[in-house]
PDB file of N, CA and C in Angstrom:
ATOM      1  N   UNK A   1       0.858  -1.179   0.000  1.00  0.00           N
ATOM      2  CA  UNK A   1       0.000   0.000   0.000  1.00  0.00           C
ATOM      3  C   UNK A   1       0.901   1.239   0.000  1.00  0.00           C
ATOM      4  N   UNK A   2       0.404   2.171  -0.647  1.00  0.00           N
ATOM      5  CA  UNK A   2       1.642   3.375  -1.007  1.00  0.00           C
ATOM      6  C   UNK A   2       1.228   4.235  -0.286  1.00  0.00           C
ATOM      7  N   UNK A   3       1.769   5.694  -0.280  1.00  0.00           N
ATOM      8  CA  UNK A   3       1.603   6.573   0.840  1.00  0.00           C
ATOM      9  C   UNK A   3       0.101   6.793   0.585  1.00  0.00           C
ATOM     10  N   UNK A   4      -0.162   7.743  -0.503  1.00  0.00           N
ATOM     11  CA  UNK A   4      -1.929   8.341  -0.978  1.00  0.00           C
ATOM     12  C   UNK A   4      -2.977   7.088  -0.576  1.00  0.00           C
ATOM     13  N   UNK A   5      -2.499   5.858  -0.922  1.00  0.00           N
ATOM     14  CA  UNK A   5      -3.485   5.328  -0.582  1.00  0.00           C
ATOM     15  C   UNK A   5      -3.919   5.188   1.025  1.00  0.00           C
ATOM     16  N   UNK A   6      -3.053   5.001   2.160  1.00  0.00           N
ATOM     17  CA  UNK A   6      -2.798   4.975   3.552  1.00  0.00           C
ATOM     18  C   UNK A   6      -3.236   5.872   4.056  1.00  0.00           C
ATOM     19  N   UNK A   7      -3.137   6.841   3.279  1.00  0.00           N
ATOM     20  CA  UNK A   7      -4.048   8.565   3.968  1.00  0.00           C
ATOM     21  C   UNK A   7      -5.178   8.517   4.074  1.00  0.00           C
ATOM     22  N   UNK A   8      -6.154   7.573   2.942  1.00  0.00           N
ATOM     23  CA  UNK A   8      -7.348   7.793   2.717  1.00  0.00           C
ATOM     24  C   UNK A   8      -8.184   6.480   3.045  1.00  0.00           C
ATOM     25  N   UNK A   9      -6.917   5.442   3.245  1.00  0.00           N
ATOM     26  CA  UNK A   9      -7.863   4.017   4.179  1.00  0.00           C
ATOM     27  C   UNK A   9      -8.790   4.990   5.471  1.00  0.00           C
ATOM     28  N   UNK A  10      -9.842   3.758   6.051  1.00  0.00           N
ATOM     29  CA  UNK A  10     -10.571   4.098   6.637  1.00  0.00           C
ATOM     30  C   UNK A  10      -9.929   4.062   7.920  1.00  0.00           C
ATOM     31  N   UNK A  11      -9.158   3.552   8.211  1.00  0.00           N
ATOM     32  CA  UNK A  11      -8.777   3.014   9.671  1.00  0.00           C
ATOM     33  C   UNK A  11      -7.616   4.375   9.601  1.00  0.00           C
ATOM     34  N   UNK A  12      -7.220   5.304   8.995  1.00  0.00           N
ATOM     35  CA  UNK A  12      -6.159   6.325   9.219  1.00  0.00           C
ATOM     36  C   UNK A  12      -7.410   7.288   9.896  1.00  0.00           C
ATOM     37  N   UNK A  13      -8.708   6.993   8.605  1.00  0.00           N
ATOM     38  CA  UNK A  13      -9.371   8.440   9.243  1.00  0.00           C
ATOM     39  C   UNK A  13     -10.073   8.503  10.346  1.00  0.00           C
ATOM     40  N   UNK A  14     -10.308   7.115  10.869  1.00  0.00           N
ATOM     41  CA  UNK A  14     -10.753   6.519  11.679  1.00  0.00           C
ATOM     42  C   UNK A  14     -10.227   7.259  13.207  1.00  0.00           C
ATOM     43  N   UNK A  15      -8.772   6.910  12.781  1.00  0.00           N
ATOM     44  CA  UNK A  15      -7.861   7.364  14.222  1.00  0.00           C
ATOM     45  C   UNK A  15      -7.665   8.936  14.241  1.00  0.00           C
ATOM     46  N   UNK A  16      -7.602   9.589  12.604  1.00  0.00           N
ATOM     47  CA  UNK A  16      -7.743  10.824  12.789  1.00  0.00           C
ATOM     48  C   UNK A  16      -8.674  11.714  13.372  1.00  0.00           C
ATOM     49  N   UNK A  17      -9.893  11.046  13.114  1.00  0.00           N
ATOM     50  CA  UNK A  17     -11.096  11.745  13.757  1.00  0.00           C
ATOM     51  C   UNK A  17     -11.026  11.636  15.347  1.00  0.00           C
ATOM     52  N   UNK A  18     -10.751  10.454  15.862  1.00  0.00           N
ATOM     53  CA  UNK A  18     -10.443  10.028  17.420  1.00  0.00           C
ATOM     54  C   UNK A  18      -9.662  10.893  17.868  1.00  0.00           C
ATOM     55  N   UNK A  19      -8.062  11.583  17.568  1.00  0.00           N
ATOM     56  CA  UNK A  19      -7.341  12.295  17.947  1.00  0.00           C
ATOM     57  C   UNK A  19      -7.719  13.845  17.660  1.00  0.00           C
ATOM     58  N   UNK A  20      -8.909  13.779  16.789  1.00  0.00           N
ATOM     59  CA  UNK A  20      -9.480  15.539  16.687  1.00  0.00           C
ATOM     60  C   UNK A  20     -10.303  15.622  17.763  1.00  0.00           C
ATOM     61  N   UNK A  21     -11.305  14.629  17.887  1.00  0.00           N
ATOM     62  CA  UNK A  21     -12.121  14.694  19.368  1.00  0.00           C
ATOM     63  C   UNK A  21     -11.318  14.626  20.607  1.00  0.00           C
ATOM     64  N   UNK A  22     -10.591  13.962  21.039  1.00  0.00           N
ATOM     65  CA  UNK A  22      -9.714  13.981  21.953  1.00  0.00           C
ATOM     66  C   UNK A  22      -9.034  15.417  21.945  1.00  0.00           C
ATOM     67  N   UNK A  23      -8.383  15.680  21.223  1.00  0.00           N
ATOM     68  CA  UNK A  23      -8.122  17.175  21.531  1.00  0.00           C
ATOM     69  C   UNK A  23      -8.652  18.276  21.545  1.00  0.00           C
ATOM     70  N   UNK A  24      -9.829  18.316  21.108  1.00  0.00           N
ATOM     71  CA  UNK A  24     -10.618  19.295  21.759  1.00  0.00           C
ATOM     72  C   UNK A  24     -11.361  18.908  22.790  1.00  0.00           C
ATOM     73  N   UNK A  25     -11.788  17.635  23.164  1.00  0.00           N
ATOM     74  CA  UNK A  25     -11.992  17.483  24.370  1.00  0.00           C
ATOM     75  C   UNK A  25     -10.675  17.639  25.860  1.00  0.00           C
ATOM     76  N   UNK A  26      -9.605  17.700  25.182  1.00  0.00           N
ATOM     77  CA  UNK A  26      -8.469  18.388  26.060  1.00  0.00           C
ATOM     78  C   UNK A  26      -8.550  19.658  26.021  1.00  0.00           C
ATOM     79  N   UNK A  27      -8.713  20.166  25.079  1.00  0.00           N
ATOM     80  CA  UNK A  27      -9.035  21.869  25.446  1.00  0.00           C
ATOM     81  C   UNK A  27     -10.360  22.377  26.247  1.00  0.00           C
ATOM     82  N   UNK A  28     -11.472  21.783  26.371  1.00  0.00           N
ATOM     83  CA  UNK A  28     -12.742  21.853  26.907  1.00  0.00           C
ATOM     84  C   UNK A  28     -12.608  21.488  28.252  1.00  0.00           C
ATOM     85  N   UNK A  29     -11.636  20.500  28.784  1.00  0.00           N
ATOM     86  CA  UNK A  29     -11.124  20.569  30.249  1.00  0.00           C
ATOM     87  C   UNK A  29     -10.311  21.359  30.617  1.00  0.00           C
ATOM     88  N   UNK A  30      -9.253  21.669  29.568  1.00  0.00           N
ATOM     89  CA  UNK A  30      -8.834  22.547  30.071  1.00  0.00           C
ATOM     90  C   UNK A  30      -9.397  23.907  30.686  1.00  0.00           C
ATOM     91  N   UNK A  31     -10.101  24.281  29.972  1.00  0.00           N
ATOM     92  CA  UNK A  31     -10.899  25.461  29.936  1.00  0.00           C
ATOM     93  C   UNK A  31     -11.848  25.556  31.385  1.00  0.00           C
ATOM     94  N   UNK A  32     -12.826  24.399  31.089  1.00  0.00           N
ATOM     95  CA  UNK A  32     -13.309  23.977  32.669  1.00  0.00           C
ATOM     96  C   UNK A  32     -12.405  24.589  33.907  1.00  0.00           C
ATOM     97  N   UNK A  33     -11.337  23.784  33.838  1.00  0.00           N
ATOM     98  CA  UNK A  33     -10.447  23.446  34.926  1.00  0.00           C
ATOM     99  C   UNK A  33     -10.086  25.007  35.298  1.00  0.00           C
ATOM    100  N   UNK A  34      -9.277  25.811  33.998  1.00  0.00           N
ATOM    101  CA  UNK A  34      -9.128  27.812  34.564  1.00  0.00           C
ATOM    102  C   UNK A  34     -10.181  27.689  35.075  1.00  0.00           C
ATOM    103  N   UNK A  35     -11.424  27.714  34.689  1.00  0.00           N
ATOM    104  CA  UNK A  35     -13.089  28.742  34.627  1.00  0.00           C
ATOM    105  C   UNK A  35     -13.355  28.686  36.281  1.00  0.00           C
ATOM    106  N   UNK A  36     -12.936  26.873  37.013  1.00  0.00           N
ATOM    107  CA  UNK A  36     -13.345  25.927  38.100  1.00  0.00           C
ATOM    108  C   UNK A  36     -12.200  27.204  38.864  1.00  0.00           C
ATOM    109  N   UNK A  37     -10.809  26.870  38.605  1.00  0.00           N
ATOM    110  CA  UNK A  37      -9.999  28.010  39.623  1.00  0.00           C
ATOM    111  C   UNK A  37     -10.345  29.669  39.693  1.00  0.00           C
ATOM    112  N   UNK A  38     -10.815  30.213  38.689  1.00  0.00           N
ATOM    113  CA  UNK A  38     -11.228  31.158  38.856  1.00  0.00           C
ATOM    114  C   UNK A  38     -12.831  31.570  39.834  1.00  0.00           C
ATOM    115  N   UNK A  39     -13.276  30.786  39.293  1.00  0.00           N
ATOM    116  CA  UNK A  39     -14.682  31.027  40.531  1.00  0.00           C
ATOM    117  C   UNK A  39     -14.066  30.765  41.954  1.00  0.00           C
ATOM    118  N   UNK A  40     -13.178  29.837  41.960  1.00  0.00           N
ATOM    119  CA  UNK A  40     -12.900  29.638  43.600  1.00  0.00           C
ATOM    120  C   UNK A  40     -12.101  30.295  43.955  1.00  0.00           C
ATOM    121  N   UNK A  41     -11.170  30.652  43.256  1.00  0.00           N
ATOM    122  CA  UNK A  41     -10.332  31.998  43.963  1.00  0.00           C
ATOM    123  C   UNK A  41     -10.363  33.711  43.679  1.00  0.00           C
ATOM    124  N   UNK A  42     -11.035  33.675  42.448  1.00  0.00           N
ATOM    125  CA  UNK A  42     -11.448  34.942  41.856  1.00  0.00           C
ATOM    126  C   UNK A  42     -10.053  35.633  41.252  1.00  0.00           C
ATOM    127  N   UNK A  43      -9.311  34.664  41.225  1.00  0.00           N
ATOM    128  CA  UNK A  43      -7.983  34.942  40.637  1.00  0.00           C
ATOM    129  C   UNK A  43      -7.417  34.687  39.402  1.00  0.00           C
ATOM    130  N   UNK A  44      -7.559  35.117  38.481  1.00  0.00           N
ATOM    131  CA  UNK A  44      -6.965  34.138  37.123  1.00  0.00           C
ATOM    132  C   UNK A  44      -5.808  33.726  37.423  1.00  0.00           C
ATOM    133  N   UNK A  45      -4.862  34.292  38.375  1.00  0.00           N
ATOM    134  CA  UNK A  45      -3.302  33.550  38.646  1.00  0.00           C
ATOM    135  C   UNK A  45      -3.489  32.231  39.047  1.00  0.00           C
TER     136      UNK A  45
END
């Protein structure tokens, strides 16, 4: 199997889509997590 074709198997886009959700679900905790310290300390530091 050559490169073009490997890009566009299902199982690449498969994992690509998994690692796009995953990282924005890392940014969406992240975000939580400031928003969570800021209400409790009223501090963005």
């Amino acid at each position: 199997m050559n490169s073009p074709q490997l890009l566009l198997s299902r199982n690449f886009g498969l994992v690509w889509w998994g690692q796009m959700i995953s990282q924005i679900g890392d940014g969406v905790s992240k975000l939580a997590l400031l928003w969570f310290v800021y209400s409790i300390t009223g501090s963005p530091l």
